[in-house]
N, C-alpha and C. Protein backbone atom coordinates (compact mmCIF):
# COMPACT_ATOMS: atom_id res chain seq x y z
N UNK A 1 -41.07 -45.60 76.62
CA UNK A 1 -41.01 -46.34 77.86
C UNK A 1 -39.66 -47.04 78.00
N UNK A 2 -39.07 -48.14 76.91
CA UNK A 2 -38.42 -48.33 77.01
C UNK A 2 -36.68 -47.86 77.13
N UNK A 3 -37.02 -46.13 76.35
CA UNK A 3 -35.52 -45.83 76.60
C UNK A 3 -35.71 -45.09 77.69
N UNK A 4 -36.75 -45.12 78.67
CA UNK A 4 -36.90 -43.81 79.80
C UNK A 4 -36.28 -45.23 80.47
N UNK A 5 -36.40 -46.23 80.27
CA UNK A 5 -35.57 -47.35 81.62
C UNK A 5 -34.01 -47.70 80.92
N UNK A 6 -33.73 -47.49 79.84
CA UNK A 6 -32.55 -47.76 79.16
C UNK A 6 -31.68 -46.46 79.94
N UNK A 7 -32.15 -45.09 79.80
CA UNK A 7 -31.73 -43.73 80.43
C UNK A 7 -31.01 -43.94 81.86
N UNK A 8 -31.81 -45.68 82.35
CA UNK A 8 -30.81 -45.49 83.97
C UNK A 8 -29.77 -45.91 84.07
N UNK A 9 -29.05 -46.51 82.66
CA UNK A 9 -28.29 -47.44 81.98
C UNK A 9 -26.92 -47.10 81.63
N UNK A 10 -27.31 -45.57 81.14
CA UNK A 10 -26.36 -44.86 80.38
C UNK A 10 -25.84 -43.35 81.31
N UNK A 11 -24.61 -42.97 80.71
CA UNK A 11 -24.38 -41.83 80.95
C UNK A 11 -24.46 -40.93 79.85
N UNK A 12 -24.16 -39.65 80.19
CA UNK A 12 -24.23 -38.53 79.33
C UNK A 12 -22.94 -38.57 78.36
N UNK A 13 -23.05 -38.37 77.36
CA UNK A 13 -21.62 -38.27 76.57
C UNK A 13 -21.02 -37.04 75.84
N UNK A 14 -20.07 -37.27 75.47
CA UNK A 14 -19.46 -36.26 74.74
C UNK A 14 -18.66 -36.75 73.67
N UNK A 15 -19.03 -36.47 71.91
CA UNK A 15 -18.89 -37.11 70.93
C UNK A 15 -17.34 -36.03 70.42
N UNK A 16 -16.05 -35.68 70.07
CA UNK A 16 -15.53 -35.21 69.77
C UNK A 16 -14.73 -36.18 68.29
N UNK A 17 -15.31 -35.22 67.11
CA UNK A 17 -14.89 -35.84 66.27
C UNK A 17 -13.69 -34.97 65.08
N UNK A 18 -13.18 -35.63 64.77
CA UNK A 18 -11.79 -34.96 64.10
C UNK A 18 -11.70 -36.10 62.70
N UNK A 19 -10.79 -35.82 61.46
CA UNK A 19 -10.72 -36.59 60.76
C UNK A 19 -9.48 -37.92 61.31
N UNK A 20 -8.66 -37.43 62.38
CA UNK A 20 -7.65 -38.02 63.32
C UNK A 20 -8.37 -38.88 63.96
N UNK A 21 -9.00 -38.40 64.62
CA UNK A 21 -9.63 -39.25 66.07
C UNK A 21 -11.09 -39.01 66.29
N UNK A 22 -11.65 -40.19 67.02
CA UNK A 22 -13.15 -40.24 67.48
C UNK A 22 -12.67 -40.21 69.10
N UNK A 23 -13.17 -39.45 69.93
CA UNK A 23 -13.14 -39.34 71.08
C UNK A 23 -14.66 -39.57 71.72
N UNK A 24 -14.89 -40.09 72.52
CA UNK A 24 -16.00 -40.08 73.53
C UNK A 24 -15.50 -40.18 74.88
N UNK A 25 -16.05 -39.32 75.31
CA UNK A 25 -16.06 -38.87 76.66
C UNK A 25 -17.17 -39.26 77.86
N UNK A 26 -17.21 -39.59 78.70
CA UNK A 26 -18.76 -39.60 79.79
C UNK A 26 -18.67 -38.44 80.72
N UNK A 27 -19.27 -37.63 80.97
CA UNK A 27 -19.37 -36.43 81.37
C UNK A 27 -19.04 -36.81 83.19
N UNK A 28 -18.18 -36.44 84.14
CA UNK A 28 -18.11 -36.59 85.52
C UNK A 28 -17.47 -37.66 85.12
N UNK A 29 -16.82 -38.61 84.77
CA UNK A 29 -16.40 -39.50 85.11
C UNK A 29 -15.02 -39.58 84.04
N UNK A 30 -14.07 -40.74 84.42
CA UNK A 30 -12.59 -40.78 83.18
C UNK A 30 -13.00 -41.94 82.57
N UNK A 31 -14.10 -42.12 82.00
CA UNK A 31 -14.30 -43.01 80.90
C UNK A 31 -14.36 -42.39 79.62
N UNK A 32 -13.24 -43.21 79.01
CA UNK A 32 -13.10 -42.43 77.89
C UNK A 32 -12.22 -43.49 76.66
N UNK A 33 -13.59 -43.12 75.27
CA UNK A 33 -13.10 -44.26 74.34
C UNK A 33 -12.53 -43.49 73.55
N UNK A 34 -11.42 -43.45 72.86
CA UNK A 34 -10.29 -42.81 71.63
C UNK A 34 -9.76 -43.66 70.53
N UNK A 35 -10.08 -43.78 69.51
CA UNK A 35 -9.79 -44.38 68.31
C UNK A 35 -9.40 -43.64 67.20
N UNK A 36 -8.76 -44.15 66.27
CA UNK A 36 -8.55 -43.23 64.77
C UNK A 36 -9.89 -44.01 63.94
N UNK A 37 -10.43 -43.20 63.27
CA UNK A 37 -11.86 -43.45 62.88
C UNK A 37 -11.60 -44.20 61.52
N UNK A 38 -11.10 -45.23 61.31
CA UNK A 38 -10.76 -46.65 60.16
C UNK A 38 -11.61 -47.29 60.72
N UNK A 39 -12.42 -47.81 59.64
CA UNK A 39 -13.07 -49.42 59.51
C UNK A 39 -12.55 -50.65 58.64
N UNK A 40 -12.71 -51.63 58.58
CA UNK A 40 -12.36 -52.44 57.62
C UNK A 40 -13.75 -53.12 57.40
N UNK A 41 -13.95 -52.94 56.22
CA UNK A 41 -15.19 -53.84 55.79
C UNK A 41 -14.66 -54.98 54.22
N UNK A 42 -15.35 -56.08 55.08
CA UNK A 42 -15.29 -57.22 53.80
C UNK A 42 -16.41 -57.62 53.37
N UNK A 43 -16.27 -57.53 52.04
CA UNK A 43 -17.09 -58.29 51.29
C UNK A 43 -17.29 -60.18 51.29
N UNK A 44 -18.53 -60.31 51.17
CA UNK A 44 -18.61 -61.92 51.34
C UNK A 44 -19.48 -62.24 50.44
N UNK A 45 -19.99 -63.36 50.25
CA UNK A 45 -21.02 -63.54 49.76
C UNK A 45 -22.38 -63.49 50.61
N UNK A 46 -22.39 -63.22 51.50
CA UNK A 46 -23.51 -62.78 51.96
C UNK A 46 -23.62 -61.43 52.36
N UNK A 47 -22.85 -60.82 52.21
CA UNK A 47 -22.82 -59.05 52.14
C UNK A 47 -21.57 -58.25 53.32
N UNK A 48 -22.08 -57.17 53.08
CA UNK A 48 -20.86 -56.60 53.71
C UNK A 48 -20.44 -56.85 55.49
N UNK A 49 -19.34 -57.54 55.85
CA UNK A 49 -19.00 -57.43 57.29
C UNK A 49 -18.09 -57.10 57.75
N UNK A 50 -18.38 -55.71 59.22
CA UNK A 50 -17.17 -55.11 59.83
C UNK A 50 -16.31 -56.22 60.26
N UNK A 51 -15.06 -56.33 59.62
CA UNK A 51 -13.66 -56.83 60.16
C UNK A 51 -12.83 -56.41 61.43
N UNK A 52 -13.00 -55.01 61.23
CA UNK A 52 -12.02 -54.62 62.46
C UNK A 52 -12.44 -52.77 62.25
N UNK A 53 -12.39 -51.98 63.47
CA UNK A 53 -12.78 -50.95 64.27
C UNK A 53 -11.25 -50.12 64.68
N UNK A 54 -10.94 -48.86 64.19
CA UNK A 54 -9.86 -48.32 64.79
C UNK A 54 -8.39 -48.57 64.26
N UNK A 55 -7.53 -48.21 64.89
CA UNK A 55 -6.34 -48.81 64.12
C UNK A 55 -5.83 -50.24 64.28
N UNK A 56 -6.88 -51.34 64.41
CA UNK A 56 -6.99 -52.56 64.25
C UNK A 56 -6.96 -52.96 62.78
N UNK A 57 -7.77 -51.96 62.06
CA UNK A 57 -8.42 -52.11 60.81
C UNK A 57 -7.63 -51.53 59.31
N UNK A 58 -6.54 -50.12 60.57
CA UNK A 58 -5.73 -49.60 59.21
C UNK A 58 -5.06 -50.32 58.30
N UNK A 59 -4.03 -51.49 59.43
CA UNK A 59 -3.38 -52.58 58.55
C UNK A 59 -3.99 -53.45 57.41
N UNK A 60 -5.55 -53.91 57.84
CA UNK A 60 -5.52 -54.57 56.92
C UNK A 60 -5.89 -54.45 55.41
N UNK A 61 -5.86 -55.25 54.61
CA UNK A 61 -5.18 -55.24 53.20
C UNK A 61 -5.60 -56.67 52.49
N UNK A 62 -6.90 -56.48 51.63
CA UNK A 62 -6.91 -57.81 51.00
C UNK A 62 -8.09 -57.44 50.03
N UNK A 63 -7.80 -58.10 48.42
CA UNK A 63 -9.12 -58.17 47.29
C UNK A 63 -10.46 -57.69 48.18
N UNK A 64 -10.71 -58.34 48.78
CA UNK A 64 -12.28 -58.05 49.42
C UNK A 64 -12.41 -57.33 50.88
N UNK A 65 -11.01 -56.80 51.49
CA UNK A 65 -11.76 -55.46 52.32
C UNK A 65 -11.56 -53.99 51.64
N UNK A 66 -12.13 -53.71 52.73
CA UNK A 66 -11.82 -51.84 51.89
C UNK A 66 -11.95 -50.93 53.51
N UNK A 67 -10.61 -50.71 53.50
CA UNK A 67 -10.61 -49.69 54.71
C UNK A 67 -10.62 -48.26 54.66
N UNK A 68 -11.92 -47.52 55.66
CA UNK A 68 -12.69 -46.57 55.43
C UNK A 68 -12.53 -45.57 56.43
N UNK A 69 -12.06 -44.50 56.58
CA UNK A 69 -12.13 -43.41 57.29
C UNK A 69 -13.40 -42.56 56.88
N UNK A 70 -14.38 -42.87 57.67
CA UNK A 70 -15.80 -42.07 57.34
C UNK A 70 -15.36 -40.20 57.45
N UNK A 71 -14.64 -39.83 58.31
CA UNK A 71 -14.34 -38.54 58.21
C UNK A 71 -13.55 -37.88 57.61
N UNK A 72 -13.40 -38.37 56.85
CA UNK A 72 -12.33 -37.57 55.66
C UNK A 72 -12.78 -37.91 54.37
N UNK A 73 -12.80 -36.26 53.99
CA UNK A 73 -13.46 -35.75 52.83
C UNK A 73 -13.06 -34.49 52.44
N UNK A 74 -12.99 -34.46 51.05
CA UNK A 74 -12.39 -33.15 50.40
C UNK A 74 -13.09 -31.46 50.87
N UNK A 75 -14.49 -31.89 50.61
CA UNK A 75 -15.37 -31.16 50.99
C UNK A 75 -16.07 -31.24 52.04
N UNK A 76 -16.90 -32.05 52.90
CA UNK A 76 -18.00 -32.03 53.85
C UNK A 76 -16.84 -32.89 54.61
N UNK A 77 -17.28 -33.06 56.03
CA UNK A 77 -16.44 -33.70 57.07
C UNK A 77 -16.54 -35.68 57.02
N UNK A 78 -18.18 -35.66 56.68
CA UNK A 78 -18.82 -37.14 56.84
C UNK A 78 -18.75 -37.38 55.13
N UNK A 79 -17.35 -38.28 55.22
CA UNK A 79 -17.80 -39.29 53.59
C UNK A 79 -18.86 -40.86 53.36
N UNK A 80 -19.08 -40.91 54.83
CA UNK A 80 -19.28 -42.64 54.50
C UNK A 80 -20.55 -42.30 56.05
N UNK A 81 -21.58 -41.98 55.66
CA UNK A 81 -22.65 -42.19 56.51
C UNK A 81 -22.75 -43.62 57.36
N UNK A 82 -22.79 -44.46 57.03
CA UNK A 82 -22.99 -46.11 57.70
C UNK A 82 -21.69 -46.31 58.11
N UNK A 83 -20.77 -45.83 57.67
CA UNK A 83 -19.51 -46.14 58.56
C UNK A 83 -19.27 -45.31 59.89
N UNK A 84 -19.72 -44.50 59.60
CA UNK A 84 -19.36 -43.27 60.64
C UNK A 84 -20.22 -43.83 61.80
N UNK A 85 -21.72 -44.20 61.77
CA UNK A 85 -22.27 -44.91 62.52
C UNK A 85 -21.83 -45.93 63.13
N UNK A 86 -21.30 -46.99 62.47
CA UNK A 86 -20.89 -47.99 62.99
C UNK A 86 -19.65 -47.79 63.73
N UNK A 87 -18.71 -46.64 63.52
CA UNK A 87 -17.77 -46.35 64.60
C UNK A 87 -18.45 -46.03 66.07
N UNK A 88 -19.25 -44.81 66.07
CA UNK A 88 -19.97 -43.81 66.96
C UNK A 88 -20.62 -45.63 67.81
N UNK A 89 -21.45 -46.28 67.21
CA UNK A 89 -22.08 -47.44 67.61
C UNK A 89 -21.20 -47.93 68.40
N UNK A 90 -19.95 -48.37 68.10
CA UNK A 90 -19.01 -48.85 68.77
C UNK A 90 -18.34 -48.87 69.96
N UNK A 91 -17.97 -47.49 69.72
CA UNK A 91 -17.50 -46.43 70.71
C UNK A 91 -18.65 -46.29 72.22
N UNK A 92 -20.18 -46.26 71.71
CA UNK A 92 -20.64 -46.15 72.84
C UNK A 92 -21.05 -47.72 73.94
N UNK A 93 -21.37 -48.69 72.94
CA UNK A 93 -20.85 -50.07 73.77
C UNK A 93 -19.66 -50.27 74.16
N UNK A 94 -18.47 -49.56 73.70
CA UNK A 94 -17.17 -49.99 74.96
C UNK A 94 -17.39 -49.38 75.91
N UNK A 95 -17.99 -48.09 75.82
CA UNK A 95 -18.00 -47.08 77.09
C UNK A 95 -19.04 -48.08 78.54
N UNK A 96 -20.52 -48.62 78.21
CA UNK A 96 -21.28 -49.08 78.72
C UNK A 96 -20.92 -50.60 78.82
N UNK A 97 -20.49 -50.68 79.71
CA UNK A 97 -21.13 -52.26 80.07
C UNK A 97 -21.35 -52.62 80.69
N UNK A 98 -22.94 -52.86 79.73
CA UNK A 98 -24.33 -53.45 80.32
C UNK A 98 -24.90 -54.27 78.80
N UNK A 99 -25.53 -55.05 79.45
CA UNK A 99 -26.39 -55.99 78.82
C UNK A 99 -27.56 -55.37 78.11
N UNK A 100 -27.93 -54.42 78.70
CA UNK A 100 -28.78 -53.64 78.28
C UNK A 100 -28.26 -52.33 77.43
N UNK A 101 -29.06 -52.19 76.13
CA UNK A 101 -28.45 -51.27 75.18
C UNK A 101 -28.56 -49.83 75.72
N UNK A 102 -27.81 -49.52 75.67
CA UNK A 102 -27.95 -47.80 76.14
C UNK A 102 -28.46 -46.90 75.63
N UNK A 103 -28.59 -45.44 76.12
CA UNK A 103 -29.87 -44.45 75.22
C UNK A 103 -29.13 -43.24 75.89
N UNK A 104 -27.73 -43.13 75.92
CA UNK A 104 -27.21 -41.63 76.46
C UNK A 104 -27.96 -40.82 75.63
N UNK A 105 -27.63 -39.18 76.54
CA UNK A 105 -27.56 -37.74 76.10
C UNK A 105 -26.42 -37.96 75.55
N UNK A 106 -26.39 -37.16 73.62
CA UNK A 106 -24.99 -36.71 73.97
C UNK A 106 -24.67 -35.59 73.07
N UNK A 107 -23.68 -35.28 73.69
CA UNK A 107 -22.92 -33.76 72.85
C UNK A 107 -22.58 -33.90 71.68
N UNK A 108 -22.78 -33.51 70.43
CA UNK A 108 -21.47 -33.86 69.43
C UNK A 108 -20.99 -32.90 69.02
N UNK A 109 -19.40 -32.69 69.00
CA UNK A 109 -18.72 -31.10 68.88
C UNK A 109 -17.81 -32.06 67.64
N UNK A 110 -17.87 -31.42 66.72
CA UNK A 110 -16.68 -31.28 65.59
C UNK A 110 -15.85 -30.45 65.46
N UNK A 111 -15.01 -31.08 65.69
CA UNK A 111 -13.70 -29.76 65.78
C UNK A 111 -12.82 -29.71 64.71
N UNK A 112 -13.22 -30.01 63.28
CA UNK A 112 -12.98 -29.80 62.16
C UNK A 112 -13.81 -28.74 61.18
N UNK A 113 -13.10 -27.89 60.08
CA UNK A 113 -14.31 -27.91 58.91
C UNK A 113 -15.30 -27.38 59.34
N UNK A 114 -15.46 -26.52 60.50
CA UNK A 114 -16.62 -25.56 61.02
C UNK A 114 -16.40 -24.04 60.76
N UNK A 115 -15.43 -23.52 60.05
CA UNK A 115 -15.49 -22.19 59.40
C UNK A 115 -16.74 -21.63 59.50
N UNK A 116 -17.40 -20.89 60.04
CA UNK A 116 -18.05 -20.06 59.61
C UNK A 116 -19.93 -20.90 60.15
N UNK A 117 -19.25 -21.91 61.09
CA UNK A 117 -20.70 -22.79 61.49
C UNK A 117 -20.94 -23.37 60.84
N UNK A 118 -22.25 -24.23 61.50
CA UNK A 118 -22.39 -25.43 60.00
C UNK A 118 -23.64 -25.18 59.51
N UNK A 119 -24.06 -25.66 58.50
CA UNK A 119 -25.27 -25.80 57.14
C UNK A 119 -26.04 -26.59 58.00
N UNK A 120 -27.24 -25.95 58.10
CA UNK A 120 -28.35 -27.41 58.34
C UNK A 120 -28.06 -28.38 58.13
N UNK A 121 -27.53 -29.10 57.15
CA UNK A 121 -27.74 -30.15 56.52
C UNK A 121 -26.50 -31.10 57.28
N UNK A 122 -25.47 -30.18 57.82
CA UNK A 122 -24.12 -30.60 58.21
C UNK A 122 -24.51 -30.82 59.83
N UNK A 123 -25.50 -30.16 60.11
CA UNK A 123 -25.96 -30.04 61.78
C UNK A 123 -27.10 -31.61 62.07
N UNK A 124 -27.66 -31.95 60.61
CA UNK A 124 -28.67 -33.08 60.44
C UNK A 124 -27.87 -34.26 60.49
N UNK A 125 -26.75 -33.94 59.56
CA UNK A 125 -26.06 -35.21 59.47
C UNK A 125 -25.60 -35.88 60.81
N UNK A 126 -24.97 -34.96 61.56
CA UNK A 126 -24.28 -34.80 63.02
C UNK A 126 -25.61 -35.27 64.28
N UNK A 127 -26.40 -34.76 64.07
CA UNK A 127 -27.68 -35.28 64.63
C UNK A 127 -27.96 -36.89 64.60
N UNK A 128 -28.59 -37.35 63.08
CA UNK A 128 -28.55 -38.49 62.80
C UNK A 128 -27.57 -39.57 63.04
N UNK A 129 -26.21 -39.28 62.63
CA UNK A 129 -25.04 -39.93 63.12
C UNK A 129 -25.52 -40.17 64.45
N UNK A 130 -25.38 -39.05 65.73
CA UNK A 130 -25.45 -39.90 67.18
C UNK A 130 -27.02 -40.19 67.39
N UNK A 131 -27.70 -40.48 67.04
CA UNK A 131 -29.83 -40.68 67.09
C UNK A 131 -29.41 -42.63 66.77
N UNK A 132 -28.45 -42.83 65.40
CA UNK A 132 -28.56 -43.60 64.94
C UNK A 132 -26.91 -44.77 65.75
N UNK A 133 -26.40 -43.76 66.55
CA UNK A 133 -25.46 -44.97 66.92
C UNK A 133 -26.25 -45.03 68.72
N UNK A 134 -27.77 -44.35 68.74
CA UNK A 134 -28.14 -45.10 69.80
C UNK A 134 -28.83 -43.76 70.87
N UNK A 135 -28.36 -42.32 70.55
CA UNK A 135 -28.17 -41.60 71.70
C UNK A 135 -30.02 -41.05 71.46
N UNK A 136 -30.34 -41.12 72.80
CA UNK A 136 -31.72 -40.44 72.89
C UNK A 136 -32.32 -38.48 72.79
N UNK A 137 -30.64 -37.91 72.87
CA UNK A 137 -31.48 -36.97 73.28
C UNK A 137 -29.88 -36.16 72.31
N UNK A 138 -29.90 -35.26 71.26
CA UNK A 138 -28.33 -35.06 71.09
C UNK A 138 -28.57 -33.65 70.67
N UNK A 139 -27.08 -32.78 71.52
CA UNK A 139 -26.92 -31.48 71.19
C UNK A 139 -25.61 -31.61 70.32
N UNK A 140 -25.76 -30.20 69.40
CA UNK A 140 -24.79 -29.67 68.38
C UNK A 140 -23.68 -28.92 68.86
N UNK A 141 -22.47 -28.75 68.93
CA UNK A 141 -21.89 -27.89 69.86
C UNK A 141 -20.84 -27.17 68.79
N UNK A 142 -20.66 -26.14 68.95
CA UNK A 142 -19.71 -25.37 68.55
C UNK A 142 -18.83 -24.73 69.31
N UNK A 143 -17.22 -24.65 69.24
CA UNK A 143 -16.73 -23.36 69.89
C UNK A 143 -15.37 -24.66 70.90
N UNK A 144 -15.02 -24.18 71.92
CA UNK A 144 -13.77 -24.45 72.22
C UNK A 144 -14.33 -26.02 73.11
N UNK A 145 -12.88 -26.55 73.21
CA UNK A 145 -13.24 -28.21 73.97
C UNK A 145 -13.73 -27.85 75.27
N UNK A 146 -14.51 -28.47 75.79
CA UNK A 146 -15.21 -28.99 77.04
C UNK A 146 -14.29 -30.16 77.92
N UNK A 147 -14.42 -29.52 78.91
CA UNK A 147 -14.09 -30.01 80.22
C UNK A 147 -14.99 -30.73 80.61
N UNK A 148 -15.06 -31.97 80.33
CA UNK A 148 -16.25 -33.21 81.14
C UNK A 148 -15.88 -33.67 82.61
N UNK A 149 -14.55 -32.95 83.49
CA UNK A 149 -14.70 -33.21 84.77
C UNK A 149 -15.41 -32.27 85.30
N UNK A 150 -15.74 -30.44 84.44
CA UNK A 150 -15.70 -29.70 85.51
C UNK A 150 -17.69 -29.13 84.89
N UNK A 151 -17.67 -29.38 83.84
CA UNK A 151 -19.13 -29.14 83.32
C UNK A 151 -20.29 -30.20 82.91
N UNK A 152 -21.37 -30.10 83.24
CA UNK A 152 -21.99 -31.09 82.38
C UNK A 152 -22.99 -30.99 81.31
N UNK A 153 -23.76 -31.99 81.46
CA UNK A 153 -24.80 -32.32 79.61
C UNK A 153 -25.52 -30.65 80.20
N UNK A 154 -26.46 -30.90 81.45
CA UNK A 154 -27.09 -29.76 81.40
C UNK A 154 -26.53 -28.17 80.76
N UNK A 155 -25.42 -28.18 81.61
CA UNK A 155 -24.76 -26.92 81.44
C UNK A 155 -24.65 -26.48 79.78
N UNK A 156 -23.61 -27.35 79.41
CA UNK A 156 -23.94 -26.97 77.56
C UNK A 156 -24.68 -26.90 77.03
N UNK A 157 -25.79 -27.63 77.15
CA UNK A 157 -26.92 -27.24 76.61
C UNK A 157 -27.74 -26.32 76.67
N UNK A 158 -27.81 -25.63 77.94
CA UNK A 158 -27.88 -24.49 78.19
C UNK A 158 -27.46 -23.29 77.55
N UNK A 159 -26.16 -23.57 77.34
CA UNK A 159 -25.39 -22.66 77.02
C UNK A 159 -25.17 -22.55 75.52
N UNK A 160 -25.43 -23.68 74.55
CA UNK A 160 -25.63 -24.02 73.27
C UNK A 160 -27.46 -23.12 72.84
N UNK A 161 -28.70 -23.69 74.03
CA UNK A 161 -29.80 -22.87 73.86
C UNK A 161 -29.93 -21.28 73.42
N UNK A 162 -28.56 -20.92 74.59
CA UNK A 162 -28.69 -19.20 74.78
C UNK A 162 -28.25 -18.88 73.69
N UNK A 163 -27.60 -19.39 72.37
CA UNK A 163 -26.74 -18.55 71.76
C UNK A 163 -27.97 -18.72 70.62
């Protein structure tokens, strides 16, 4: 009930992730959030807190932070599950503002490290990541960048179904 009224809230998105950059897109419209995917997290005595988001966060430098690029990894794309979230989280409250938490559709295309398609497990992770930074409804996308002036959520998905 509640995210079918959150749904009038939000737009459709488009998650484009790289070990460079986090892109989000809103499908029909030029809203559009772009960051290099760094966190800074400090330690406290009461546990861990985000410092700074993006290249706010690359600079800093001290005993008790530790700055984290969740997408970069030797092997798999996602090193830091809770970080990667808390970017994606981020990214979709700058896009919305509203008081009310949002519940987009959204795309997520990785345009890294997809040789050959991805592993279940790499398609779960990618799933969970946008479920957990908020999105109600999320497709997997493979294959060349999307045009969010000239296509939308329906269309890819569609077109993600057929294959």
């Amino acid at each position: 009930m509640f995210t079918f009224i959150r749904s009038f809230f939000s737009n459709d998105l488009l998650f484009e992730l790289s070990e460079n950059k986090v892109s989000i897109k809103a499908f029909s419209s030029d809203m559009l959030f772009e960051e290099e995917p760094y966190i800074a997290i400090e330690n406290t005595k009461k546990g861990e807190i985000i410092k700074a988001i993006g290249k706010d966060a690359k600079p800093l430098s001290a005993p008790n932070i530790r700055v984290v690029n969740p997408f970069k990894h030797s092997r798999s794309f996602v090193s830091d599950f809770m970080c990667a979230e808390k970017i994606l989280q981020h990214g979709i409250y700058t896009m919305h503002n509203s008081k009310i938490r949002p519940s987009p559709r959204v795309i997520v295309h990785q345009l890294e490290k997809t040789d050959g398609g991805l592993t279940d497990i790499e398609e779960r992770v990618l799933r969970e990541l946008a479920v957990g930074a908020g999105a109600r409804e999320v497709v997997i996308y493979l294959g060349y960048k999307i045009n969010t002036n000239v296509e939308s959520f329906d269309t890819v998905k569609s077109r993600v179904s057929a294959t």
